[in-house]
Protein backbone atom coordinates (compact mmCIF):
# COMPACT_ATOMS: atom_id res chain seq x y z
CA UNK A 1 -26.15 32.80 -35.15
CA UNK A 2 -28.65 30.72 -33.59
CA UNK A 3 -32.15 30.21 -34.63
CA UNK A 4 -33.94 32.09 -31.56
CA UNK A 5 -38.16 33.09 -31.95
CA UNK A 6 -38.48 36.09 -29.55
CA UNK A 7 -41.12 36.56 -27.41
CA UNK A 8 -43.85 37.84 -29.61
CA UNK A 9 -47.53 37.20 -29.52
CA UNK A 10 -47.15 33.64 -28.21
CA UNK A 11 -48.84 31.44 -25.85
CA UNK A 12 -47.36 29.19 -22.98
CA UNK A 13 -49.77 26.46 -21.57
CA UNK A 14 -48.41 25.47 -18.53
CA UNK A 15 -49.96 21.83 -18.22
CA UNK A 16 -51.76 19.89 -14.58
CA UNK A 17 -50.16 22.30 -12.32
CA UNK A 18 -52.16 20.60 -9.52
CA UNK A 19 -51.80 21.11 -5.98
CA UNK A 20 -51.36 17.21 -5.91
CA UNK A 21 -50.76 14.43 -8.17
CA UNK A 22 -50.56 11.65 -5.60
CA UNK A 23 -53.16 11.47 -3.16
CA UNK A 24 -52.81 9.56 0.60
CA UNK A 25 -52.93 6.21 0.69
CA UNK A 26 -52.33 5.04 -2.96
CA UNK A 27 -49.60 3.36 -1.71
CA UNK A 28 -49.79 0.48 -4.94
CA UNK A 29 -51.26 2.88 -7.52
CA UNK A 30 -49.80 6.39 -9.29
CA UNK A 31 -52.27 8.38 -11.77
CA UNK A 32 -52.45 8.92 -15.42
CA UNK A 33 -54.62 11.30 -17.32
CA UNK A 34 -56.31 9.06 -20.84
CA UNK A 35 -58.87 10.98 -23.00
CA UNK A 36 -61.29 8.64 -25.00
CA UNK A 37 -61.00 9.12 -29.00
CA UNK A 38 -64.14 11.78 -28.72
CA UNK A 39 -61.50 14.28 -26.57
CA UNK A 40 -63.56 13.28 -23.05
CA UNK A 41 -61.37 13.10 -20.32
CA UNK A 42 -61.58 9.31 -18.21
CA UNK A 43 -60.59 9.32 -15.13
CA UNK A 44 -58.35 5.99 -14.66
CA UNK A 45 -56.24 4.47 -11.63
CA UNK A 46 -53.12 2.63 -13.31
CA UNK A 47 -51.06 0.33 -11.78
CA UNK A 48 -47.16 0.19 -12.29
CA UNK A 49 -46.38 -3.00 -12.02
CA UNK A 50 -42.60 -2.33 -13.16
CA UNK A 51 -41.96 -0.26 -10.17
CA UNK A 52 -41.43 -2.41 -6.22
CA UNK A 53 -43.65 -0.97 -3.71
CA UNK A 54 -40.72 0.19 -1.91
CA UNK A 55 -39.42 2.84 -4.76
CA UNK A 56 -43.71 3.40 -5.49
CA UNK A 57 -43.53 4.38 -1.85
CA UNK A 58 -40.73 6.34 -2.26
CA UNK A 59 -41.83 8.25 -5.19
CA UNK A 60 -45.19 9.25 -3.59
CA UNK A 61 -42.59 11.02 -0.90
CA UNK A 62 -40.44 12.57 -2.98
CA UNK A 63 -42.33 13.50 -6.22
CA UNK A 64 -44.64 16.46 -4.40
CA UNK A 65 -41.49 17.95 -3.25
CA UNK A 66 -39.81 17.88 -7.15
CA UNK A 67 -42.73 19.05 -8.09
CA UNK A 68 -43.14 22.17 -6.04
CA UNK A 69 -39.38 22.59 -6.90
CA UNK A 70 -40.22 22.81 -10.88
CA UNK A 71 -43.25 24.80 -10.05
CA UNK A 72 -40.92 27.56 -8.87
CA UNK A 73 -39.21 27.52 -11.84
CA UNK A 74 -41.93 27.33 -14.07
CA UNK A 75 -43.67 30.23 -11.85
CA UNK A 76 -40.28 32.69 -12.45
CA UNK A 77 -40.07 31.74 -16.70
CA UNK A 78 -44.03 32.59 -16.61
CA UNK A 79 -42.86 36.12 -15.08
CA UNK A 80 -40.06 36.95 -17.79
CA UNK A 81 -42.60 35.78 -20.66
CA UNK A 82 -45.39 37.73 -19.27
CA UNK A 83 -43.50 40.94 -18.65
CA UNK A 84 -42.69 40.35 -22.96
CA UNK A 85 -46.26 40.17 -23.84
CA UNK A 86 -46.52 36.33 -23.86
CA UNK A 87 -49.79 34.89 -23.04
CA UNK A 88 -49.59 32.09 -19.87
CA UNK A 89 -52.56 29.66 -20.27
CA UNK A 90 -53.58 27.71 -17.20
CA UNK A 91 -54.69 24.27 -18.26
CA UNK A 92 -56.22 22.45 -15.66
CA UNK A 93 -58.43 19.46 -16.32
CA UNK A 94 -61.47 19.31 -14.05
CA UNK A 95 -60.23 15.71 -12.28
CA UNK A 96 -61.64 13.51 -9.68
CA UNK A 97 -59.24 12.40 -7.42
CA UNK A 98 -59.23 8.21 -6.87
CA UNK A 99 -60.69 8.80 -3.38
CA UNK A 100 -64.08 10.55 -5.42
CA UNK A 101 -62.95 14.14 -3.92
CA UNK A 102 -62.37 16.72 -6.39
CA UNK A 103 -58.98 18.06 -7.45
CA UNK A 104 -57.21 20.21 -4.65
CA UNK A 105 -56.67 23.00 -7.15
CA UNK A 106 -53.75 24.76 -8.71
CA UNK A 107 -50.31 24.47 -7.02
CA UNK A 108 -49.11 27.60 -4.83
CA UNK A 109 -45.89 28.05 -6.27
CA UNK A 110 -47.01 28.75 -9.72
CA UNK A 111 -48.91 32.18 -9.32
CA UNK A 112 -51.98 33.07 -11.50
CA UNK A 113 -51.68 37.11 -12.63
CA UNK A 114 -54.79 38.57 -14.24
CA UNK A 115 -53.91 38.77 -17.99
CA UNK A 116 -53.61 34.90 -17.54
CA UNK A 117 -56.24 32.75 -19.06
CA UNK A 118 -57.37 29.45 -16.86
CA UNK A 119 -58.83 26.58 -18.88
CA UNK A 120 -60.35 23.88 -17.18
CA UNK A 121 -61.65 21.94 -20.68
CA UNK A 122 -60.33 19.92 -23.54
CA UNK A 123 -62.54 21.86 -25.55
CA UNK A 124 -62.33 25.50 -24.48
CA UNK A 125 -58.27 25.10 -24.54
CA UNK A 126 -59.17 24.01 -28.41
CA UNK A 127 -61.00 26.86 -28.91
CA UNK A 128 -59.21 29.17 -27.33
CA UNK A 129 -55.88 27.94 -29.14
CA UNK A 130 -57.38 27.53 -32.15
CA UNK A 131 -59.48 30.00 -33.06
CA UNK A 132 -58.01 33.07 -31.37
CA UNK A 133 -55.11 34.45 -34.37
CA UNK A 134 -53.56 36.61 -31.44
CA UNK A 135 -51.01 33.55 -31.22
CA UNK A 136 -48.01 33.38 -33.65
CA UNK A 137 -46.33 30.27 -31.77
CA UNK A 138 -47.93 27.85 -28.94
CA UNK A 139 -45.76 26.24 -26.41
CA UNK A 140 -46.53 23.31 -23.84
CA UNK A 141 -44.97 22.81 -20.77
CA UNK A 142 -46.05 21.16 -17.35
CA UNK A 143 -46.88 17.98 -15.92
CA UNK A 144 -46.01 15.26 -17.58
CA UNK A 145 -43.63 14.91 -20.42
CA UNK A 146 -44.58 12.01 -22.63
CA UNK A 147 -48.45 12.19 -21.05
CA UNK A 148 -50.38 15.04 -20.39
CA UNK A 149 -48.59 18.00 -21.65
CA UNK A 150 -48.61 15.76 -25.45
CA UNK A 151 -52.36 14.85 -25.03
CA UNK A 152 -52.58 18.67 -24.17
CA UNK A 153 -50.56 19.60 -27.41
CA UNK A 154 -52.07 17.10 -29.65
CA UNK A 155 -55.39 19.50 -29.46
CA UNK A 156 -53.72 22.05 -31.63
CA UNK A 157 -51.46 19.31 -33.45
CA UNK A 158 -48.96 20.22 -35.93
CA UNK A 159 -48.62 23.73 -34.52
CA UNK A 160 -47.83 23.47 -31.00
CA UNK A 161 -44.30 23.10 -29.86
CA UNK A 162 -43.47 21.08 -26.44
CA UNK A 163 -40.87 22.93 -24.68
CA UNK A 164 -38.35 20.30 -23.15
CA UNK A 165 -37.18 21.87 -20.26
CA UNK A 166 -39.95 23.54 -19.29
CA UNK A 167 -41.41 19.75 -18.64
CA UNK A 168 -41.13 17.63 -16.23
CA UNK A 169 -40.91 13.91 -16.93
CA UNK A 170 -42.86 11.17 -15.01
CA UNK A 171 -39.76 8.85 -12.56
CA UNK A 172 -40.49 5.89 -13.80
CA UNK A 173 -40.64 7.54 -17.72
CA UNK A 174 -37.85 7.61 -19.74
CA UNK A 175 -36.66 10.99 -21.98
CA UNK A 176 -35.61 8.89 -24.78
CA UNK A 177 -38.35 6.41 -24.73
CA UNK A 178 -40.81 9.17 -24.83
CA UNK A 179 -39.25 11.26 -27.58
CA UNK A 180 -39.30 8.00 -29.69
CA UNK A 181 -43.31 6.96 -28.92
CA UNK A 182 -43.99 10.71 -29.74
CA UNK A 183 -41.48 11.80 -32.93
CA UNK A 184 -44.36 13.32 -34.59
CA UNK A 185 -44.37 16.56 -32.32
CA UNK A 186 -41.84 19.88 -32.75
CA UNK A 187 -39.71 20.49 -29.57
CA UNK A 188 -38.15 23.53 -28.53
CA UNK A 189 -35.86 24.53 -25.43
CA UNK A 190 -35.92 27.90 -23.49
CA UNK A 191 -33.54 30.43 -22.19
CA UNK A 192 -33.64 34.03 -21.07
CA UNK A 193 -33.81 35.26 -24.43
CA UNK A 194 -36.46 33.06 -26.21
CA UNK A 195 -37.22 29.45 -27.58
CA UNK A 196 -34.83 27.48 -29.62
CA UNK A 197 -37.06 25.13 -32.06
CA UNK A 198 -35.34 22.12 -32.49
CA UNK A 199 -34.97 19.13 -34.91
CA UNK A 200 -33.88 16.38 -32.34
CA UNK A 201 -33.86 13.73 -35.06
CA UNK A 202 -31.13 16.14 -36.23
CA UNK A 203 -29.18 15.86 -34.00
């Protein structure tokens, strides 16, 4: 029989849900999250070299629309494990977008119910995960595999587990690269039933 946690007493942090990743006219640039070795949040504008302007073009199309996609199906796994007593935490860093504007918000798709906490802070998502015993098991999902949802996860490191497919990876990332640069965190999969914790290396 397999090794299945139920739902009980856990916590789900759904990771940079934002409205928008990309914003309008970075046509040459795409945007990563970096935290400084304090746990501050800096605000950086990265450029991808690797990727032609044509598929960077592309992507800036395309990736809002595969994002909206996951964020339905993130918004429907956030109903089953709510309706089982799971906790959904909302973590939302407080970003500037490159233009200077402020961050457009959470996405629509992914709905916000009231037992739902909504961290905007490094900090308060430490304490909150941290200090609060309600939670048996903490799971990380969101926006982006390999970059903010392990930064996110890395607050509570060892005990968080990243949830594979309830992340989405980056285009121009690679699964495989990513689960190398990052073997020191536990991984889990979900189903309708619960979460799988996994060895990968096991594999």
């Amino acid at each position: 029989m397999r090794n299945v946690t139920i739902e009980k007493r856990n916590a789900l942090v759904i990771v940079d849900a934002w409205k928008e990743h990309i914003y309008e006219g970075d046509t040459q640039y795409l945007w990563e999250e970096k935290y400084s070795s304090t746990g501050e949040l800096i605000d950086q504008k990265i450029n991808f070299p690797h990727i032609p302007i044509l598929n960077t073009l592309d992507l800036i199309n395309t990736l809002p629309k595969d994002m909206k996609a996951f964020g339905v199906f993130l918004n429907r796994v956030c109903e089953l494990l709510r309706s089982r007593g799971t906790m959904i935490v909302h973590s939302i860093s407080n970003r500037k977008s490159l233009h200077g504007g402020v961050s457009s918000g959470m996405m629509e798709e992914i709905k916000i119910n009231k037992k739902d906490l909504v961290i905007l802070s490094l900090t308060d998502l430490s304490k909150v995960l941290i200090n609060d015993s309600r939670f048996d098991e903490i799971y990380f999902g969101g926006f982006f595999f390999g970059r903010c949802v392990h930064e996110r996860a890395r607050t509570i490191y060892p005990n968080g587990s990243i949830v594979l497919n309830l992340s989405m990876i980056f285009p121009s990332d690679s699964w495989t690269e990513q689960l190398k640069n990052h073997r020191e965190f536990k991984y889990s999969l979900w189903n309708s039933v619960g979460f799988d914790n996994i060895k990968y290396k096991e594999l």
